[in-house]
Protein backbone atom coordinates (compact mmCIF):
# COMPACT_ATOMS: atom_id res chain seq x y z
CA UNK A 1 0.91 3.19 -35.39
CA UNK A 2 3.37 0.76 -34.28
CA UNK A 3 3.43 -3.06 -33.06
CA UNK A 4 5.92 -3.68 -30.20
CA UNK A 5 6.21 -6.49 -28.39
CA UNK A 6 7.64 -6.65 -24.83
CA UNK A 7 9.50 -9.02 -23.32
CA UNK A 8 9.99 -8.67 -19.91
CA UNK A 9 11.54 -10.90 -16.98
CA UNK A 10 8.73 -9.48 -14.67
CA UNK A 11 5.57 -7.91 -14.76
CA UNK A 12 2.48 -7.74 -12.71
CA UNK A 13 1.22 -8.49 -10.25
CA UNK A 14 4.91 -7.95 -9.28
CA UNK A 15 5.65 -5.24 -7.68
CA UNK A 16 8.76 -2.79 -8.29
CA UNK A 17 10.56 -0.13 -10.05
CA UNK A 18 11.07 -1.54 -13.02
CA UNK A 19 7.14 -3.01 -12.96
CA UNK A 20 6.02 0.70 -12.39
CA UNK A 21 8.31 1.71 -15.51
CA UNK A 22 7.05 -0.86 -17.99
CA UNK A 23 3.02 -0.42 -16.61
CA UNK A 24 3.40 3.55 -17.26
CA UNK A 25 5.15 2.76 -20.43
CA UNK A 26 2.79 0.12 -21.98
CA UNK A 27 -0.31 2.64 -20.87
CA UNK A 28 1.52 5.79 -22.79
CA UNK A 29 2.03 3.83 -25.60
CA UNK A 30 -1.54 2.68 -26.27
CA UNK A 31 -2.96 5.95 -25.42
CA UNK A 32 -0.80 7.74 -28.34
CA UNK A 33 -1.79 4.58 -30.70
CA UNK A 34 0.68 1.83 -30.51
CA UNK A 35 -0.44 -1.87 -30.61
CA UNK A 36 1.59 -3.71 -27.48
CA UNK A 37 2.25 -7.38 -26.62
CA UNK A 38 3.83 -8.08 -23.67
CA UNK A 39 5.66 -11.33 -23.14
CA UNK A 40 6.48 -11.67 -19.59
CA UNK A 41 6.26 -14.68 -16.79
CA UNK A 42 2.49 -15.99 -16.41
CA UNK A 43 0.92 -13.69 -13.65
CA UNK A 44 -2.46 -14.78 -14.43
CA UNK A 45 -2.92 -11.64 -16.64
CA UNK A 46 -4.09 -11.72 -20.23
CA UNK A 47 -4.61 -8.18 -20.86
CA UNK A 48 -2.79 -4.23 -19.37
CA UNK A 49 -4.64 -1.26 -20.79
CA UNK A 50 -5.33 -2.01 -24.12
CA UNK A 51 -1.83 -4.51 -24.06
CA UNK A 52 -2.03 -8.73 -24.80
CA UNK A 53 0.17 -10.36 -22.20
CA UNK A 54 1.08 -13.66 -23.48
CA UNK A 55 1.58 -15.40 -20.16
CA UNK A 56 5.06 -17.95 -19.99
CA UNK A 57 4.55 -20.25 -17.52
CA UNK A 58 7.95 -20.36 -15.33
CA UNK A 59 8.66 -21.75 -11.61
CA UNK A 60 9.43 -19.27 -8.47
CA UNK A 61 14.07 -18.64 -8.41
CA UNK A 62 14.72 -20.34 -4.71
CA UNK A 63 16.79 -17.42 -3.72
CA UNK A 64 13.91 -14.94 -4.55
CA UNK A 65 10.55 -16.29 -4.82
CA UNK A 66 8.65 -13.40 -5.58
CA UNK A 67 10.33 -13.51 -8.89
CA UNK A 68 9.44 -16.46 -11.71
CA UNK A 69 11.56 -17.65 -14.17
CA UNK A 70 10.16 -18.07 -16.90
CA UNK A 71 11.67 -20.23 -20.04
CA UNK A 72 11.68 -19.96 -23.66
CA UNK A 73 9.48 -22.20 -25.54
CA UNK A 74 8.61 -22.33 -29.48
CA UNK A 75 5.11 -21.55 -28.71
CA UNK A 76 6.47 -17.73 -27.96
CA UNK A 77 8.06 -17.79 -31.60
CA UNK A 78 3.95 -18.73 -32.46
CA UNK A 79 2.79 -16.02 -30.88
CA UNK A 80 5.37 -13.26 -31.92
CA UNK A 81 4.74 -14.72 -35.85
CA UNK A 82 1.28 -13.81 -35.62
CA UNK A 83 1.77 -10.80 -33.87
CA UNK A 84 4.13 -9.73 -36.53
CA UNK A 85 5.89 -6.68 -34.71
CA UNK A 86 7.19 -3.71 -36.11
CA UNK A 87 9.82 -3.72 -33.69
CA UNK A 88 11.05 -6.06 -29.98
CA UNK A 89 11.83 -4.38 -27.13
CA UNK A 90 13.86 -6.54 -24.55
CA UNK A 91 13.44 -5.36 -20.65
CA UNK A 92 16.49 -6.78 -18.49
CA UNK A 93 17.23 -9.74 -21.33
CA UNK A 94 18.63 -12.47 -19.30
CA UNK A 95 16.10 -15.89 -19.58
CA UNK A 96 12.53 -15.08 -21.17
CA UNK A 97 14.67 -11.89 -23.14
CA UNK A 98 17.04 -14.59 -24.53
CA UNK A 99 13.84 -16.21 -26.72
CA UNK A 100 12.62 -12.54 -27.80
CA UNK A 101 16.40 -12.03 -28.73
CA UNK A 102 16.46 -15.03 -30.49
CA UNK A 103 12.85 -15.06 -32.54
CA UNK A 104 13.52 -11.47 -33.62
CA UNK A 105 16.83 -12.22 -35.09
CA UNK A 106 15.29 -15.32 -36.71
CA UNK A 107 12.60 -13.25 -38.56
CA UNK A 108 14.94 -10.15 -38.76
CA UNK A 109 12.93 -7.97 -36.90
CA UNK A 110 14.25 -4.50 -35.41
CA UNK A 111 15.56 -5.03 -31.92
CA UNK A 112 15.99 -2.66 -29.09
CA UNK A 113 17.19 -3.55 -25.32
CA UNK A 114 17.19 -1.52 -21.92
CA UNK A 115 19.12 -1.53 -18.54
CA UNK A 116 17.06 -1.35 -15.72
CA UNK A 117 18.52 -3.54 -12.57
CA UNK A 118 22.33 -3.54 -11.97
CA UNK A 119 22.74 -7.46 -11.91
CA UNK A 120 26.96 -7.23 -11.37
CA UNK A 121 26.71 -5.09 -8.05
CA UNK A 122 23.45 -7.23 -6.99
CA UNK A 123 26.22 -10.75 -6.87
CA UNK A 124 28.03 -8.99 -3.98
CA UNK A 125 25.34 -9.34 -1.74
CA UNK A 126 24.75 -12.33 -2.27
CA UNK A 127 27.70 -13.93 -1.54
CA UNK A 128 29.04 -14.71 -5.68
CA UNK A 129 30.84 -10.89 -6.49
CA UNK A 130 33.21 -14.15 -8.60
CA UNK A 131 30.79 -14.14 -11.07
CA UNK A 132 30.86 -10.20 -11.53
CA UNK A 133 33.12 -10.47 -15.01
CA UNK A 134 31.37 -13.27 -16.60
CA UNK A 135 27.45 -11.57 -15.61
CA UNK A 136 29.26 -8.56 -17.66
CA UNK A 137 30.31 -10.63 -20.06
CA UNK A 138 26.76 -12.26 -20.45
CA UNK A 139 25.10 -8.69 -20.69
CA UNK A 140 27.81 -7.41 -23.20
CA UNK A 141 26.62 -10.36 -25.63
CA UNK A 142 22.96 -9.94 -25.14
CA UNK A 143 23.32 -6.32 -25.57
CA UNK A 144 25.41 -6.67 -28.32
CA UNK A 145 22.85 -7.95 -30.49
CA UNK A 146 20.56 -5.71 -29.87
CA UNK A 147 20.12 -2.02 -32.66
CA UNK A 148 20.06 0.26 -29.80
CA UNK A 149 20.61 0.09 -25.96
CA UNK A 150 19.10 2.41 -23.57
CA UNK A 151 19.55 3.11 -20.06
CA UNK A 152 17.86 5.29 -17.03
CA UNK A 153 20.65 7.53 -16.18
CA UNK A 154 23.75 8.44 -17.14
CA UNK A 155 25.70 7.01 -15.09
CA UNK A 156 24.74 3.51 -16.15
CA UNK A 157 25.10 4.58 -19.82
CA UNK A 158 29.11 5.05 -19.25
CA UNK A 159 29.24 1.71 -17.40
CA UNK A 160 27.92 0.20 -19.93
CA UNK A 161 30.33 1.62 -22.10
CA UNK A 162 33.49 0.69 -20.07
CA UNK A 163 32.32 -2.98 -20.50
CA UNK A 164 31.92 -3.06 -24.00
CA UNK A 165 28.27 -2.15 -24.81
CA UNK A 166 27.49 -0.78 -28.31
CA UNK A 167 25.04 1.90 -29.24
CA UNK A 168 23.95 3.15 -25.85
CA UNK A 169 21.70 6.05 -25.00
CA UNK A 170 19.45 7.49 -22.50
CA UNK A 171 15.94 7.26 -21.91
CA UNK A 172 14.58 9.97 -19.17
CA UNK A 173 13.25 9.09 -15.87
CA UNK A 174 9.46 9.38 -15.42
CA UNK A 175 7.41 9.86 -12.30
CA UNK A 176 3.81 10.06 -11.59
CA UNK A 177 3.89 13.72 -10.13
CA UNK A 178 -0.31 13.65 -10.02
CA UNK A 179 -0.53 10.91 -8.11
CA UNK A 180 2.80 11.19 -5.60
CA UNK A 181 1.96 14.68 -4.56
CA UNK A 182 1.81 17.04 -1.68
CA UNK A 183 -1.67 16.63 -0.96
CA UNK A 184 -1.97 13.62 -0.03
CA UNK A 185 0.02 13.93 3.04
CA UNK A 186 -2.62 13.13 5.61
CA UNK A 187 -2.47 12.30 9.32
CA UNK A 188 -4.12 9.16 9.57
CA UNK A 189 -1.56 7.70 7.16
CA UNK A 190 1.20 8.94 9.52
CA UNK A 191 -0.86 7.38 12.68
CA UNK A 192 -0.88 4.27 10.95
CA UNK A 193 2.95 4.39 9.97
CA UNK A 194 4.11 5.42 13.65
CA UNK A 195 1.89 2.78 14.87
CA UNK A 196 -0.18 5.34 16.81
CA UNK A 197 2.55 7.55 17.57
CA UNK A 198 2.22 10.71 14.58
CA UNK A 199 4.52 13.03 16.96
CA UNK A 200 8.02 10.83 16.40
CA UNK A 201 9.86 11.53 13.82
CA UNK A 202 9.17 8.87 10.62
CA UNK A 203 11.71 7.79 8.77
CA UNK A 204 10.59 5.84 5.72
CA UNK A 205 11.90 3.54 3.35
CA UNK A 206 10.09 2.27 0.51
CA UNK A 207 10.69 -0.58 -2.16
CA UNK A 208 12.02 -4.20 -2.11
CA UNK A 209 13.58 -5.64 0.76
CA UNK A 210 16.47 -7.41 -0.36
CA UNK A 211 19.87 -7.87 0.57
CA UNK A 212 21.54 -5.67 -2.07
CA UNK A 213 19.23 -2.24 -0.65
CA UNK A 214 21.51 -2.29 2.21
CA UNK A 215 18.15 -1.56 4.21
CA UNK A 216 20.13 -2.96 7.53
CA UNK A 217 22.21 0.19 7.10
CA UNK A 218 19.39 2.20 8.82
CA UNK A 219 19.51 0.48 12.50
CA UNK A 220 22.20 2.71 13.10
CA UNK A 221 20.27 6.13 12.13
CA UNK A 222 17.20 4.94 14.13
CA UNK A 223 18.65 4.32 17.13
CA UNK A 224 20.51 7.82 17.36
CA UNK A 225 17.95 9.81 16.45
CA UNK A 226 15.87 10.57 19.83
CA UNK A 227 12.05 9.52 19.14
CA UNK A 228 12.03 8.03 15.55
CA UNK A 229 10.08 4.99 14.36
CA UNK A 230 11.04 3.58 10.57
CA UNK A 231 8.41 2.09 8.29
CA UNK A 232 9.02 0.47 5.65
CA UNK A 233 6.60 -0.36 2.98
CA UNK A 234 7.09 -3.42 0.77
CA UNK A 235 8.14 -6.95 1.16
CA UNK A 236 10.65 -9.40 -0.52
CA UNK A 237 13.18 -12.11 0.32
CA UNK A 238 14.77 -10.20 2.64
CA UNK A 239 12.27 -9.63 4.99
CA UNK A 240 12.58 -12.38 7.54
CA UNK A 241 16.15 -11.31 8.25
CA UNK A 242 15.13 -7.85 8.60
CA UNK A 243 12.62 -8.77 11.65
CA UNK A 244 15.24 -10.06 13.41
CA UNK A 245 17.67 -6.93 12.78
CA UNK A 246 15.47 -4.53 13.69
CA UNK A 247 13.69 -6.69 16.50
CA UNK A 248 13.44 -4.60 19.82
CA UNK A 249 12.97 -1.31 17.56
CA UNK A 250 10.49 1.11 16.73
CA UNK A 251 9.70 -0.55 13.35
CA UNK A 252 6.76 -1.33 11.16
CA UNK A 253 6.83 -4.04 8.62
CA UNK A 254 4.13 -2.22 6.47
CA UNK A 255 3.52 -4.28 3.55
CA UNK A 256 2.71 -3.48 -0.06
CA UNK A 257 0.70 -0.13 -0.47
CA UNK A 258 -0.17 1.12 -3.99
CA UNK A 259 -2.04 4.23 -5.10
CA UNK A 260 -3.06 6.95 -3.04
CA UNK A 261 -2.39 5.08 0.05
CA UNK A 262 1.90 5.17 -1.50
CA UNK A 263 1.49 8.82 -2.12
CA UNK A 264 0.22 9.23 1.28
CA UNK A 265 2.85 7.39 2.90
CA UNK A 266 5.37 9.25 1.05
CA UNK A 267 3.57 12.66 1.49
CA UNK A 268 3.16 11.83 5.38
CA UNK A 269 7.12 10.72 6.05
CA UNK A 270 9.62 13.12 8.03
CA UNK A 271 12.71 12.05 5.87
CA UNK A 272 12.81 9.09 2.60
CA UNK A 273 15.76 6.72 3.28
CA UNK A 274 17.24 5.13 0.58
CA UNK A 275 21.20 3.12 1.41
CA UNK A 276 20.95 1.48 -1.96
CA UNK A 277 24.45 1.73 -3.70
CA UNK A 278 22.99 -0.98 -6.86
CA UNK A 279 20.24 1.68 -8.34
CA UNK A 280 20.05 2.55 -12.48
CA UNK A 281 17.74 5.16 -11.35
CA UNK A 282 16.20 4.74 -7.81
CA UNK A 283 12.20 5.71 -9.21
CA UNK A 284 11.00 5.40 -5.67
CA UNK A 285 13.30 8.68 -5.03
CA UNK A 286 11.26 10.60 -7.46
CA UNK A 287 7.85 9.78 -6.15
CA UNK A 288 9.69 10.68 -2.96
CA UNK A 289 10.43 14.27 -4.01
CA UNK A 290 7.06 14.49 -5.88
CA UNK A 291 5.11 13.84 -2.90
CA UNK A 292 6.93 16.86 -1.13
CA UNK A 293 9.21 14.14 1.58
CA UNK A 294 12.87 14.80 1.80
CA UNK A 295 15.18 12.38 0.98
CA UNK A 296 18.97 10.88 1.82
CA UNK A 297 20.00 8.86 -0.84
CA UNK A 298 23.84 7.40 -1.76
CA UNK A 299 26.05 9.03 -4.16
CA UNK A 300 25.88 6.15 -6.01
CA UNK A 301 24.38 4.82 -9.57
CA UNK A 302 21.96 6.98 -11.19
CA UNK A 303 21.39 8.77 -8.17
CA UNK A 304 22.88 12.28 -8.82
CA UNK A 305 21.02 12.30 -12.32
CA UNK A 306 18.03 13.37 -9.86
CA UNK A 307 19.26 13.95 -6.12
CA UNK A 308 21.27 17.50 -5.90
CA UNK A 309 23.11 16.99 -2.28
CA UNK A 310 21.40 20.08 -0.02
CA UNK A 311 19.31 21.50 -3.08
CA UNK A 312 16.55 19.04 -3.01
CA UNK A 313 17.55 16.13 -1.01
CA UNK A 314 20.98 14.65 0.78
CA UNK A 315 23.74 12.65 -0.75
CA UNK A 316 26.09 10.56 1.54
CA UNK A 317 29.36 9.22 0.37
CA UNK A 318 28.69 5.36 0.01
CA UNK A 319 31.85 4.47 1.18
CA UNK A 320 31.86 6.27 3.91
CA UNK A 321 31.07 4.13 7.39
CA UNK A 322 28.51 6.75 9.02
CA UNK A 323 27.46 8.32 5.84
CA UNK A 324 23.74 7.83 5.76
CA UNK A 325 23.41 8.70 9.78
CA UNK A 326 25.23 11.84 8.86
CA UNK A 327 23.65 12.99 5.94
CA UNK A 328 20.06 12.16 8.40
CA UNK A 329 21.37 14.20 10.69
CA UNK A 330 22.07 17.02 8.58
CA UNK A 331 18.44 16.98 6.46
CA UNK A 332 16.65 16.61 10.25
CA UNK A 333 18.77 19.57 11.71
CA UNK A 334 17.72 21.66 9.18
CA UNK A 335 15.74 25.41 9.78
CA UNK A 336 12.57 25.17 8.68
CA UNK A 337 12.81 27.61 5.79
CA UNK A 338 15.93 25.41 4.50
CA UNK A 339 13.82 21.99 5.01
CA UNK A 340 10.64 23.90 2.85
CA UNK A 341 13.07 25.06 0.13
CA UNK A 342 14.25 20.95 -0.07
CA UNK A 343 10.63 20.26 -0.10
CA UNK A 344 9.75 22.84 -2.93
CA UNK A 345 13.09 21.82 -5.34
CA UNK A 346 12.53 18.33 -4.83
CA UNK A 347 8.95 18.95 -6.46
CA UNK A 348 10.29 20.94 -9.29
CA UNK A 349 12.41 18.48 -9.84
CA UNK A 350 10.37 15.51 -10.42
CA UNK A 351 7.70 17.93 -12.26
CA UNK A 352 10.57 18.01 -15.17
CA UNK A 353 9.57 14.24 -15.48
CA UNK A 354 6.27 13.22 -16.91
CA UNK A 355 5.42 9.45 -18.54
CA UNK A 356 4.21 10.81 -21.58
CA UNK A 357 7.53 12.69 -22.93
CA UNK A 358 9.46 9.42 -21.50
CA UNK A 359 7.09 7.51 -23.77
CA UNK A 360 7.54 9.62 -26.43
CA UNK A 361 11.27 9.43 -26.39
CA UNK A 362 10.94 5.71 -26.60
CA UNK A 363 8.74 6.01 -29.56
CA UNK A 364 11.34 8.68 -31.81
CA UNK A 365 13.49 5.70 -30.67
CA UNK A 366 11.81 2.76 -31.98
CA UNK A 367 11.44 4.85 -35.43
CA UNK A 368 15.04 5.88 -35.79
CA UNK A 369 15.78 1.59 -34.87
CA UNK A 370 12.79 0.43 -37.33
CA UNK A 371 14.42 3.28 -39.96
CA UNK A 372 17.72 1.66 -39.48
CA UNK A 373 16.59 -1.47 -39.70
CA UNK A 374 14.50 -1.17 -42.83
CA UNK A 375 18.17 0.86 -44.82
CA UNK A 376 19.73 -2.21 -44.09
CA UNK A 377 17.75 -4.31 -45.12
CA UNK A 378 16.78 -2.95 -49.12
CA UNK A 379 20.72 -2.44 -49.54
């Protein structure tokens, strides 16, 4: 059994891909007999499956409220002391990370990091791509400290590498394939999507609506294809904007859904659209092709680690000005034998991908880092 303690910049009741990641992770690790603390912003949590969260109290970032930052304090250096990990594992280090980079270094305990959001590319879209070498430089130093680094895909292991980041390696993709499945594709879910109107074609779009998913990029696809509505399910800073670009259109501001109801909007969809060019792995895509809906994603990021263009989903060239409408065009003029075979590799595909083996990767991790660690340490 080992004792890892999490620090994260976000956790529940956040929701997103890299929330999803860390719950499925912290759950696989109890169940095969690790002892977790989590150290992430307070969320009025105390406990996760069998996890402590030790709850930072932080104030919402004006740009993006939905997220807390949360600031280091000697009380976490406390609560880590008594914890006494075997090993720290730092999610996205940037502010709360910084303290668990700090306190394990100060007790000497083994220290692993991972990449999950793509903070560089993010600074375009918001109007400061002048910071892009110094945010580099600031992950290249926090990395840098850390035994091990591990990304989502392999794409964002080699950029990593180009800027300087040592000891980088992968750690698989996992998807829920029970829950984002086929069967869950059920008509009232696509009555409530449409708005009442199940024959149009649905076009769906799923995750956080922020400027740097390039989620404005779809106005063009729905208003050329004849009869389509868009939903899109989530929320974020974003979304105010968004009402007033798609104002006049057939779209549904959907909200949060979770559970079954996700799997049924996913299951229920005509076509997943995803114009994100910032993703380290794009999870939402793989409970996409899980639940059986077809999806046009970016050549971009960690995307071709799990979309192959015209096997199991569509790939548009990001650069390209009418890529995404294309690429829509193409997956929606498809035969119906082609548009089942999508629907049947897409599955296969995410069925490579279960939580446990991602979880257990992570684990032959820590041991080869704690291994390490202890070498160094009696020479």
């Amino acid at each position: 059994m080992r004792k890892v303690a999490i620090f994260t910049e976000t956790f529940l009741p956040k929701v997103d891909g890299i929330v999803t990641r860390l719950k499925h992770t912290v759950e696989n690790l109890v169940k095969l007999g690790d002892e977790v603390m989590i150290f992430a912003p307070d969320g009025g949590l105390t406990e996760y499956c069998g996890a402590k969260i030790y709850g930072v109290s932080g104030f919402p970032l004006p740009m993006y409220p939905e997220l807390k930052l949360a600031l280091p304090r000697p009380s976490i250096g406390y609560a880590l002391e008594q914890f006494q990990p075997d090993i720290v594992h730092l999610i996205n280090p940037a502010v709360l990370g910084l303290a668990g980079l700090f306190y394990a270094k100060s007790m000497k305990l083994p220290l692993i990091a991972s990449y999950h959001t793509h903070l560089p590319q993010y600074l375009q879209h918001y109007g400061l791509g002048f910071l892009e070498n110094a945010m580099w430089e600031l992950i290249k130093t926090a990395h840098n400290n850390a035994e091990l680094n591990l990304c989502t895909s392999n794409a964002m292991v080699e950029q990593l590498r180009e800027h300087g980041v040592k000891e980088v390696d992968l750690w698989q993709r996992g998807v829920d394939t029970e829950l984002f499945h086929p069967q869950y594709k059920h008509a009232e879910m696509r009555s409530r999507l449409t708005e009442g109107h199940p024959e149009a074609t649905l076009l769906l779009y799923v995750g956080r609506l922020s400027a740097e998913k390039g989620i404005d990029e779809i106005l063009p696809v729905l208003q050329a294809i004849p009869n389509s509505r868009l939903a899109l399910v989530g929320d974020g800073p974003y979304r105010q904007e968004l009402e007033k670009i798609f104002a006049g259109t057939n779209t549904n501001f959907v909200g949060y859904l979770q559970g079954t109801d996700l799997a049924s909007a996913f299951a229920s969809s005509d076509v997943f659209l995803f114009p994100s060019r910032t993703e380290t792995l794009g999870l939402v895509l793989l409970e996409a092709m899980a639940a059986g809906c077809p999806v046009v994603a970016a050549n971009s990021g960690g995307i071709p680690d799990i979309v192959t263009n015209g096997l199991n989903g569509y790939m548009f060239d990001p650069i390209a000005e009418d890529g995404l409408l294309t690429a829509t065009q193409q997956l929606l003029d498809c035969s119906p034998a082609i548009a089942d075979d999508l629907k049947h590799n897409a599955r296969l595909e995410a069925e490579k991908w279960g939580w446990e083996a991602a979880t257990s990767q992570l684990q032959n991790y820590y041991d080869k880092v704690i291994e390490v660690s202890k070498a160094s340490i009696a020479v």
